[in-house]
C-alpha atoms as a PDB file:
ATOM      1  CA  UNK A   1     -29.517 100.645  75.059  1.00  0.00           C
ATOM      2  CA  UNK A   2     -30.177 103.075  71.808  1.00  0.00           C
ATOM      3  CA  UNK A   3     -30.942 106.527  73.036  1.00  0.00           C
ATOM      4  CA  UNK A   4     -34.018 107.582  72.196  1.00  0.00           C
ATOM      5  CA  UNK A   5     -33.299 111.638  71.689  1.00  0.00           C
ATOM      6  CA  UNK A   6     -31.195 111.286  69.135  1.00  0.00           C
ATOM      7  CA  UNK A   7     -31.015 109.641  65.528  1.00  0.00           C
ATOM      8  CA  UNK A   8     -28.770 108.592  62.770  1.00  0.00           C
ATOM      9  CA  UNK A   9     -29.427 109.004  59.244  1.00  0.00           C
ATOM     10  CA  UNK A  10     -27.812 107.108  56.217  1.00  0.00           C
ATOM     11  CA  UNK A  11     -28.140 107.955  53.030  1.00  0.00           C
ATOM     12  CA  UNK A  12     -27.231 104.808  50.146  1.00  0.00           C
ATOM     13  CA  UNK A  13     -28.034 102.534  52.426  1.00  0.00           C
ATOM     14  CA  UNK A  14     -27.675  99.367  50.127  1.00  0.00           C
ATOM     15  CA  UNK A  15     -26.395  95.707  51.170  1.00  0.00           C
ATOM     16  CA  UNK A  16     -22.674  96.619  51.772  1.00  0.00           C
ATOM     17  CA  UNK A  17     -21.491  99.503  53.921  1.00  0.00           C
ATOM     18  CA  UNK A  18     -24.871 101.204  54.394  1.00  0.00           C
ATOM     19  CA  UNK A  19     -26.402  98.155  56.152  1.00  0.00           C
ATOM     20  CA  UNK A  20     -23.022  97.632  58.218  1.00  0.00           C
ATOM     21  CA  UNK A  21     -23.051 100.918  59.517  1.00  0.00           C
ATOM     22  CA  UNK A  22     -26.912 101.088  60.218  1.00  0.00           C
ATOM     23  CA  UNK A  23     -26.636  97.696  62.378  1.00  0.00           C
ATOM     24  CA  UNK A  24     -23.467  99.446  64.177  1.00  0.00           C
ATOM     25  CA  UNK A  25     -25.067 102.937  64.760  1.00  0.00           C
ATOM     26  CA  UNK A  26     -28.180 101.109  65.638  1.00  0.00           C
ATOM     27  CA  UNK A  27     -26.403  99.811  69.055  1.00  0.00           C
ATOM     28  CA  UNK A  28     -26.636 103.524  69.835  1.00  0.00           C
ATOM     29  CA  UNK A  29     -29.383 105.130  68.480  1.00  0.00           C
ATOM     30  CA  UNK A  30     -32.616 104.454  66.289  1.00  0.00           C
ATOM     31  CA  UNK A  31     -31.418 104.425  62.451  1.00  0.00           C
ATOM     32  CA  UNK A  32     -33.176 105.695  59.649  1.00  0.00           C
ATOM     33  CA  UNK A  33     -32.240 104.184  56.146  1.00  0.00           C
ATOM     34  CA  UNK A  34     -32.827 106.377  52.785  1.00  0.00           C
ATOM     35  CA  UNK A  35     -32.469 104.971  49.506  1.00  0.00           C
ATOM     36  CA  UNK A  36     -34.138 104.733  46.359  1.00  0.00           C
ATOM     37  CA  UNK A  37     -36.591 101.589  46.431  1.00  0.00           C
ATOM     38  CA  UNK A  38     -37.332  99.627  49.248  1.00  0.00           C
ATOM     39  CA  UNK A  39     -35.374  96.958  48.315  1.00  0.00           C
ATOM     40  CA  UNK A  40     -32.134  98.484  49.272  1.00  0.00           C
ATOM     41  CA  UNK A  41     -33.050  98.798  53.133  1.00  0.00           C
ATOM     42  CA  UNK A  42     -35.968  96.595  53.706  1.00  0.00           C
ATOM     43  CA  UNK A  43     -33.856  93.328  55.067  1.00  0.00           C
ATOM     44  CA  UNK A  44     -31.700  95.495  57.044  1.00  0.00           C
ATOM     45  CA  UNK A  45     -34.751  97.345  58.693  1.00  0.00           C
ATOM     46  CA  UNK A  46     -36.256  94.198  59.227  1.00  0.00           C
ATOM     47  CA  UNK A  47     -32.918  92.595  60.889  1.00  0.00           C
ATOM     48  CA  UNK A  48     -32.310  95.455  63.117  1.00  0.00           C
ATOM     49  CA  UNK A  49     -35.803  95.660  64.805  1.00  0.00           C
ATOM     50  CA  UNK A  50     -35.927  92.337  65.448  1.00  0.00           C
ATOM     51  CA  UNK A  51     -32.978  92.528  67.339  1.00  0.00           C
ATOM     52  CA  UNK A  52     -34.140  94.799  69.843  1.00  0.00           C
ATOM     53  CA  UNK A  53     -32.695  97.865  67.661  1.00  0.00           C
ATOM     54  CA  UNK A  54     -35.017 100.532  66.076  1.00  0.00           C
ATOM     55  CA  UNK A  55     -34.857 101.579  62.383  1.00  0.00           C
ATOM     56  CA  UNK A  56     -37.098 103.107  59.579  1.00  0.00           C
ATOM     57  CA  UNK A  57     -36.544 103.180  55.845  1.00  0.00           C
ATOM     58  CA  UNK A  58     -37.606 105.786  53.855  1.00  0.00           C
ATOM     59  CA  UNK A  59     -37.525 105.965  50.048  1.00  0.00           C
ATOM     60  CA  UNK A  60     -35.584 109.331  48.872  1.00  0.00           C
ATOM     61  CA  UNK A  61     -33.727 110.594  45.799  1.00  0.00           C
ATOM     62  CA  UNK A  62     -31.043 112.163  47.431  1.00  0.00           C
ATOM     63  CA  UNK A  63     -30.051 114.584  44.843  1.00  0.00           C
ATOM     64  CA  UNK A  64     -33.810 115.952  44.528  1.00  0.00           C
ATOM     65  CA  UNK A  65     -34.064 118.378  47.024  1.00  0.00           C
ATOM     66  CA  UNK A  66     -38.006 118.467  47.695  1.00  0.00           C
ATOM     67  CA  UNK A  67     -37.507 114.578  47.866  1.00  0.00           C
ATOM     68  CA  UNK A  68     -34.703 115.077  50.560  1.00  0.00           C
ATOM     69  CA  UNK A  69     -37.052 117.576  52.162  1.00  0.00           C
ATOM     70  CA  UNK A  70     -40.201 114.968  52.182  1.00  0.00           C
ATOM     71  CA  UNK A  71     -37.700 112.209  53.732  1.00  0.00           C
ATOM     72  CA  UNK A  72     -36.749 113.976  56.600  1.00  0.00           C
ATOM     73  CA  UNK A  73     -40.563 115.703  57.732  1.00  0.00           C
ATOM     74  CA  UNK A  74     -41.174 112.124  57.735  1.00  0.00           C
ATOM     75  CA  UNK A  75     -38.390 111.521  60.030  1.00  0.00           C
ATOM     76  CA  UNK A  76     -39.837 114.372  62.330  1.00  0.00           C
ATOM     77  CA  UNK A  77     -43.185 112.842  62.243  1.00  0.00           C
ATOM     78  CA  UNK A  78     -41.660 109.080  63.111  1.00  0.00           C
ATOM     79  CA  UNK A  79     -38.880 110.329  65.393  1.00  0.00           C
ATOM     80  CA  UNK A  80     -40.828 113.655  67.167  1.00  0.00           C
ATOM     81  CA  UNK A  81     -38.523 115.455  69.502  1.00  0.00           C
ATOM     82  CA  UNK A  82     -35.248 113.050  68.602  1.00  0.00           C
ATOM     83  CA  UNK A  83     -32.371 114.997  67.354  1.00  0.00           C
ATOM     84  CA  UNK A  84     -29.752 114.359  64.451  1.00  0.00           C
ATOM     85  CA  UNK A  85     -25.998 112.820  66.121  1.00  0.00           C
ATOM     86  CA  UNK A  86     -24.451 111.551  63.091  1.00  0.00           C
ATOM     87  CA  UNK A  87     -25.509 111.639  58.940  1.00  0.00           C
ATOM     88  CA  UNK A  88     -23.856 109.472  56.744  1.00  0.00           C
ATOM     89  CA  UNK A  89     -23.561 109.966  53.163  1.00  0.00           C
ATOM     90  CA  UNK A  90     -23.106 106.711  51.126  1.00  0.00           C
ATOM     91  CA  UNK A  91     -24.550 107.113  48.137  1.00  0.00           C
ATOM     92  CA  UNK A  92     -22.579 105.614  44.520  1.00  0.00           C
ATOM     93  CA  UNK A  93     -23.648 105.254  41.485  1.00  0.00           C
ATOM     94  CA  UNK A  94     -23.016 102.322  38.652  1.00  0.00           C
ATOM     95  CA  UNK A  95     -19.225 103.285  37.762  1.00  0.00           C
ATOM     96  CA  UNK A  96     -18.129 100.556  36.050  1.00  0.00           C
ATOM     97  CA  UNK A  97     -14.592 100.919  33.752  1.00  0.00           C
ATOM     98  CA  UNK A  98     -14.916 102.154  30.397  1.00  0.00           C
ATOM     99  CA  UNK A  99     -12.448 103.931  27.578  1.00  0.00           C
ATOM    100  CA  UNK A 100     -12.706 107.579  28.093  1.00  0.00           C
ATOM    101  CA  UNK A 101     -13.716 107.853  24.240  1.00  0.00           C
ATOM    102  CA  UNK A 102     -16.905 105.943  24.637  1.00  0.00           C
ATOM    103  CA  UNK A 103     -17.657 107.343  28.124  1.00  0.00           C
ATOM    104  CA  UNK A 104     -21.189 109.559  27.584  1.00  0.00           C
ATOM    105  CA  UNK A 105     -21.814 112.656  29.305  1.00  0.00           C
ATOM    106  CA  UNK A 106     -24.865 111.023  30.863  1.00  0.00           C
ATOM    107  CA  UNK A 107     -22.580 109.214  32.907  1.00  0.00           C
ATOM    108  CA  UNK A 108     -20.958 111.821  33.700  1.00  0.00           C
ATOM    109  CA  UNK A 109     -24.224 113.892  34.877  1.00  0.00           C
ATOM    110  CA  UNK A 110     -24.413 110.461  36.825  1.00  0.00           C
ATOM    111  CA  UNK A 111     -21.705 110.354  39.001  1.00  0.00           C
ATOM    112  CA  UNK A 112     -21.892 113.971  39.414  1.00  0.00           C
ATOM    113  CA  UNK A 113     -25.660 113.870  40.642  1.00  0.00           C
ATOM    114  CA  UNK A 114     -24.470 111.165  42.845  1.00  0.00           C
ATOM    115  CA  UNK A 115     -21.822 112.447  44.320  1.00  0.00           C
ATOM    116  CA  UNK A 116     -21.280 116.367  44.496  1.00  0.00           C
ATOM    117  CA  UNK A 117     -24.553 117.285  43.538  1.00  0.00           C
ATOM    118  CA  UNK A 118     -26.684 114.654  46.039  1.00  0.00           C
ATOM    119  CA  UNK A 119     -23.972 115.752  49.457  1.00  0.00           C
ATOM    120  CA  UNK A 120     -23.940 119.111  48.434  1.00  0.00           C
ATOM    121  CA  UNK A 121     -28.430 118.761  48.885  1.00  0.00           C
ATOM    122  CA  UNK A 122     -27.754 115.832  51.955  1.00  0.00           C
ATOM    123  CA  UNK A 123     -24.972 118.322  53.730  1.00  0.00           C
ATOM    124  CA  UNK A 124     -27.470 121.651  53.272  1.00  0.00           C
ATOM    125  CA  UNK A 125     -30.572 119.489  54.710  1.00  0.00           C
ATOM    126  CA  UNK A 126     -28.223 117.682  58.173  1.00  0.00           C
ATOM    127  CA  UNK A 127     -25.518 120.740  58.627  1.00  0.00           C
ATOM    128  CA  UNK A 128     -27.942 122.624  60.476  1.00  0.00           C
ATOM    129  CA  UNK A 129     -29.642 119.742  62.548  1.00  0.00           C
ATOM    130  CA  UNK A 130     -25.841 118.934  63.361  1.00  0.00           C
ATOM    131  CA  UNK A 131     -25.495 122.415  64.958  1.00  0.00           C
ATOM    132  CA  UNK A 132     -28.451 121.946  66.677  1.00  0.00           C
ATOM    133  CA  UNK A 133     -27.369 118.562  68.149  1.00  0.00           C
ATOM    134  CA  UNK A 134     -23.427 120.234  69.306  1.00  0.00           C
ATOM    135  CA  UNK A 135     -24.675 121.239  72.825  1.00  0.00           C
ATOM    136  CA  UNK A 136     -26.503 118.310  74.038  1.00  0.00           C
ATOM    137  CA  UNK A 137     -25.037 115.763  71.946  1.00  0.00           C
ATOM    138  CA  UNK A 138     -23.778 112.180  73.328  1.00  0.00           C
ATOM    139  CA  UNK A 139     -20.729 112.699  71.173  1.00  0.00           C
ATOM    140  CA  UNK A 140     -19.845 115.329  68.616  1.00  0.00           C
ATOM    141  CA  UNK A 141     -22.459 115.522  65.597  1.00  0.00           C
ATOM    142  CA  UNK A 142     -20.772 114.078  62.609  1.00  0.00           C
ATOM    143  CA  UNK A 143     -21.249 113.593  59.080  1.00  0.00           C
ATOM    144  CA  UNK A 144     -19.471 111.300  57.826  1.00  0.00           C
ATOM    145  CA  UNK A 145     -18.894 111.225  53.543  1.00  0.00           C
ATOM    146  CA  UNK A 146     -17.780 107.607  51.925  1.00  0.00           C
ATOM    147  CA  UNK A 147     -15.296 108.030  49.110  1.00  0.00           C
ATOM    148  CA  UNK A 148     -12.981 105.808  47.309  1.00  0.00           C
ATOM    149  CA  UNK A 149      -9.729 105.337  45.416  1.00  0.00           C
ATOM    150  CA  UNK A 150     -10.812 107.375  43.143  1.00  0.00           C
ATOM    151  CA  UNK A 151     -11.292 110.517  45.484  1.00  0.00           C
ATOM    152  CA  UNK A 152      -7.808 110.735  45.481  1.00  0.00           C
ATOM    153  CA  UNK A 153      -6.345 108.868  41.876  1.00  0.00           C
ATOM    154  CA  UNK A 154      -7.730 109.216  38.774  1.00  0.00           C
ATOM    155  CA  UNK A 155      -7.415 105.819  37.060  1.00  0.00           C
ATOM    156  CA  UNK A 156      -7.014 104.854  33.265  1.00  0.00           C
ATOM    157  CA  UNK A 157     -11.256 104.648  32.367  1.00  0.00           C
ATOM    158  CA  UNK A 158     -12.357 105.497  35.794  1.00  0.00           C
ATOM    159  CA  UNK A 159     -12.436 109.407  33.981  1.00  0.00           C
ATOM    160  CA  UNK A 160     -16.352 109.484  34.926  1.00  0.00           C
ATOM    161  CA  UNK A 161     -15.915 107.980  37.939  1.00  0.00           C
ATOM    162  CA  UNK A 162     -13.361 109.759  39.398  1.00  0.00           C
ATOM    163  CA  UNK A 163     -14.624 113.549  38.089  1.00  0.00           C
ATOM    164  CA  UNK A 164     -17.296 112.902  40.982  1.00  0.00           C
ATOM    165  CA  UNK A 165     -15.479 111.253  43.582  1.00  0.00           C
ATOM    166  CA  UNK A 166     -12.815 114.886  43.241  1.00  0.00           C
ATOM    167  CA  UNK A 167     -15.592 116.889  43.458  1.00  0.00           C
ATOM    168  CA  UNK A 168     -16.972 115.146  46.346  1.00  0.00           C
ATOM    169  CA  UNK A 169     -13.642 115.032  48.325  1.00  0.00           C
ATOM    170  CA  UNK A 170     -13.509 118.801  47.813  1.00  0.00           C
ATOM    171  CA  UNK A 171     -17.006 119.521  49.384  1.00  0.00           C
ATOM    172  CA  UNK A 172     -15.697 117.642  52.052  1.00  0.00           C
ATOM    173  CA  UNK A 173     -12.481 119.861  52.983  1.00  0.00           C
ATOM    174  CA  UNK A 174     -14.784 122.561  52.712  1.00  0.00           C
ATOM    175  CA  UNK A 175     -17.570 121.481  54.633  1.00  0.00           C
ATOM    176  CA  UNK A 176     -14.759 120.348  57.388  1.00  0.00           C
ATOM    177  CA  UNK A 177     -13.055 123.887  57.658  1.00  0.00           C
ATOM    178  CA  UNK A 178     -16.242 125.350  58.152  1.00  0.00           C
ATOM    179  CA  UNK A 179     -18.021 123.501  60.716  1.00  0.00           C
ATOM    180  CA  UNK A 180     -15.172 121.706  62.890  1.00  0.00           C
ATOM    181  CA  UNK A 181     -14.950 125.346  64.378  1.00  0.00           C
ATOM    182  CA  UNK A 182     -18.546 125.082  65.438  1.00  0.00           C
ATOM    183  CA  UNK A 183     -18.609 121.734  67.357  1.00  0.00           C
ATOM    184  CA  UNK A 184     -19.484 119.561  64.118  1.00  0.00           C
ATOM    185  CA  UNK A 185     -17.472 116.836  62.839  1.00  0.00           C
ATOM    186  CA  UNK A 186     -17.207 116.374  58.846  1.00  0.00           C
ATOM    187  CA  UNK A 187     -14.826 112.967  58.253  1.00  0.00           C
ATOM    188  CA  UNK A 188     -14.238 111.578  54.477  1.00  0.00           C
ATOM    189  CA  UNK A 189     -13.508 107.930  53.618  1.00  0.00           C
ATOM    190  CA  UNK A 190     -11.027 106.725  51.110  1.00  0.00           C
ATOM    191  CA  UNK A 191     -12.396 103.086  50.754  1.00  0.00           C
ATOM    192  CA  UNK A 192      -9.608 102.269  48.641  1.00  0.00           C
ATOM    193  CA  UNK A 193     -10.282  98.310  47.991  1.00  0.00           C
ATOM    194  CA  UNK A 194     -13.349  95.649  46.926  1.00  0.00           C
ATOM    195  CA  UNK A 195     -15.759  95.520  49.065  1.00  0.00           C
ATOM    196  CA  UNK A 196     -16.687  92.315  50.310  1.00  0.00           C
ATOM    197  CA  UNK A 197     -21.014  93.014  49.819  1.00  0.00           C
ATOM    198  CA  UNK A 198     -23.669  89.811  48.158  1.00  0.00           C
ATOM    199  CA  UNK A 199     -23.527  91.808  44.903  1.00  0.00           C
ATOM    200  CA  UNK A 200     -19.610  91.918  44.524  1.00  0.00           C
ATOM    201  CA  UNK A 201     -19.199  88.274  45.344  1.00  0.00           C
ATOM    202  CA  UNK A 202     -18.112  87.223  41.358  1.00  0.00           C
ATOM    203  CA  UNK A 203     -15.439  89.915  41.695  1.00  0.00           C
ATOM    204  CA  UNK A 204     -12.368  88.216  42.802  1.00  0.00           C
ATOM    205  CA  UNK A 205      -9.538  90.994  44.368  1.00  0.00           C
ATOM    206  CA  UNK A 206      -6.125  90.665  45.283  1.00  0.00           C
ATOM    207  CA  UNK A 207      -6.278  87.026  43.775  1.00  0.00           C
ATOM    208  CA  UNK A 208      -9.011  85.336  45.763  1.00  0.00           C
ATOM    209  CA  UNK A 209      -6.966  86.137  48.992  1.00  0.00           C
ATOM    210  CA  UNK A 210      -8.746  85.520  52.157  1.00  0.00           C
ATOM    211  CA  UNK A 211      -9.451  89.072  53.464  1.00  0.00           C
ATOM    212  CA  UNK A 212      -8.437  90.163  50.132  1.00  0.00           C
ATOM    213  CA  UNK A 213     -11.635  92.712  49.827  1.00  0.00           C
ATOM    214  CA  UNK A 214     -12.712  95.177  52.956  1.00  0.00           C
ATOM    215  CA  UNK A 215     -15.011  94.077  55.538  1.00  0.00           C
ATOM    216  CA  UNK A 216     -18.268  96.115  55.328  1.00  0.00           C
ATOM    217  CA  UNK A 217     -18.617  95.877  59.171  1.00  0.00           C
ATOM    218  CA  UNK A 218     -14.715  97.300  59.472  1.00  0.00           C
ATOM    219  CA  UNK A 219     -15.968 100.391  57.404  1.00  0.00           C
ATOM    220  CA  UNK A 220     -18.881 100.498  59.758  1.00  0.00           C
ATOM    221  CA  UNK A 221     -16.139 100.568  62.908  1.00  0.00           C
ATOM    222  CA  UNK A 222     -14.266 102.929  61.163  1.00  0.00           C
ATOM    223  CA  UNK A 223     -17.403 105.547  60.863  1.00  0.00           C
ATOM    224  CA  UNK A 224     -17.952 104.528  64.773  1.00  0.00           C
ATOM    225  CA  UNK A 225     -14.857 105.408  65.346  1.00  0.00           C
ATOM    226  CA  UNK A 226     -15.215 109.006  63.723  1.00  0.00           C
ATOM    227  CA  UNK A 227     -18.067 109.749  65.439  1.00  0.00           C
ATOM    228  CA  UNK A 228     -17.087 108.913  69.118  1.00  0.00           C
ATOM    229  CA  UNK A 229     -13.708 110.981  68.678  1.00  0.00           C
ATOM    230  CA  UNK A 230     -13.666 114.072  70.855  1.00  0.00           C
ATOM    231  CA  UNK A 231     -12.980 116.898  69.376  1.00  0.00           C
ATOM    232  CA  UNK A 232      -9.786 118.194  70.981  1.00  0.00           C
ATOM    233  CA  UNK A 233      -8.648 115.500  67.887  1.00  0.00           C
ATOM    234  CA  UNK A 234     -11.377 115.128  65.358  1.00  0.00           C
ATOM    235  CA  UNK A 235      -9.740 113.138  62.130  1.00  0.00           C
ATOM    236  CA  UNK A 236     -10.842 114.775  58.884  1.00  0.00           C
ATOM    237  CA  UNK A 237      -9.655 111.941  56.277  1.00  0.00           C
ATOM    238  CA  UNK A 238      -8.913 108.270  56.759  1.00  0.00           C
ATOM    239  CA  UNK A 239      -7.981 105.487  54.189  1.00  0.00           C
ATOM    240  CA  UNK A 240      -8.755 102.285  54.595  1.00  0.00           C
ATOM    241  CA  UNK A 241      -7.712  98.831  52.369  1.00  0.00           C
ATOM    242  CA  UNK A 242      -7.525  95.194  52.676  1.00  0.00           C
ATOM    243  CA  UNK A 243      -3.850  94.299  54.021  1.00  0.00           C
ATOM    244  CA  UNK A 244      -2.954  93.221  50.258  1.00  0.00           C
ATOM    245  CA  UNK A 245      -3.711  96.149  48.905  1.00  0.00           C
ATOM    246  CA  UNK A 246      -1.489  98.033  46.421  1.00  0.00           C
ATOM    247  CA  UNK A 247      -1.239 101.651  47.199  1.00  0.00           C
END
């Protein structure tokens, strides 16, 4: 049965990972799905309620602070009393290949809003509900930041791309040094593979392979995983790729 005194919160939470890991938190506690339109969470708020689970979506720009701030006072109105056990951050941008000569620096600014610059506003807002949550929590308060190959290799016309995914990585070692000391657990994702979402169907990885692209629901055990470590061994970084996988 989901506890009803405390919450999780995902931010990006599209058709892939953020829907897998709402329907696997939601076994635990009520959800709560932020995105940009409605769209993006609307089927999986729909499919978790109506199996027994609880979940609200709420629209947010996650790199506009007073629109982060709006999201979660309407969390406190919805959810009164209920306290924060585990924030996701999942939020990408369009990052599509493309020759380093002809890359703009408005999609640069993109990346970079959506990655450093929108955890560096998510981390500020759930960082202190975190601490609030270390004495009573169920299991230690985590936040849990998805990354990619690129947080760790910068490819040939992935310069954009990866500029943000660096940055983001970074925040992360920070944030981690900082607040595993104080009972909270910060945990970065290399997804380093295709994801196997509706939208990324045409893309064929690994040579049409069964199991050739990553499970969305194995990314969502993963994060489960995280957050139900205790933290006499809290894991910082993990990597994860289909079994084909190059690396």
């Amino acid at each position: 049965m989901a506890s009803k005194s405390f919450y999780a919160v995902i931010a990006g939470a599209g058709t892939g990972t953020g829907r897998a890991a709402a329907v696997r938190f939601a076994k635990s506690y009520p959800v709560v799905l932020l995105a940009r339109t409605p769209a993006s969470f609307d089927e999986t708020v729909v499919q978790i309620n109506s199996s027994g689970g609880s979940a609200i979506g709420i629209v947010a720009d996650i790199t506009d602070p007073s629109s982060l701030q709006s999201a979660f006072e309407s969390i406190e109105e919805k959810l009164p009393g209920s306290k924060l056990a585990a924030a996701i951050y999942n939020v990408n941008t369009k990052f599509g290949p493309k020759p380093f000569l002809e890359v703009t620096l408005e999609e640069l600014d993109a990346n970079l809003d959506s990655a450093p610059r929108g955890l560096f506003a998510f981390a500020q807002k759930t960082l202190p509900l975190l601490l609030d949550s270390v004495p009573d929590s169920p299991r230690p308060p985590t936040l849990i930041i998805t990354g990619a190959t690129a947080s760790a290799r910068g490819s040939a016309r992935f310069a954009h791309f990866a500029a943000g995914k660096f940055a983001l990585r970074a925040i992360a070692q920070s944030l981690a040094r900082e607040f595993h000391p104080r009972g909270v657990h910060v945990a970065h994702a290399i997804i380093d593979g295709g994801i196997d979402t509706p939208w990324g169907k045409a893309y064929v990885a690994n040579g049409g392979v069964e199991d050739g692209k990553i499970k969305p629901e194995q990314i969502a055990e993963d994060y489960w995983h995280l957050h139900s470590q205790h933290r006499s061994g809290f894991t910082h970084e993990i990597d994860t790729r289909p079994f084909v996988e190059k690396f």
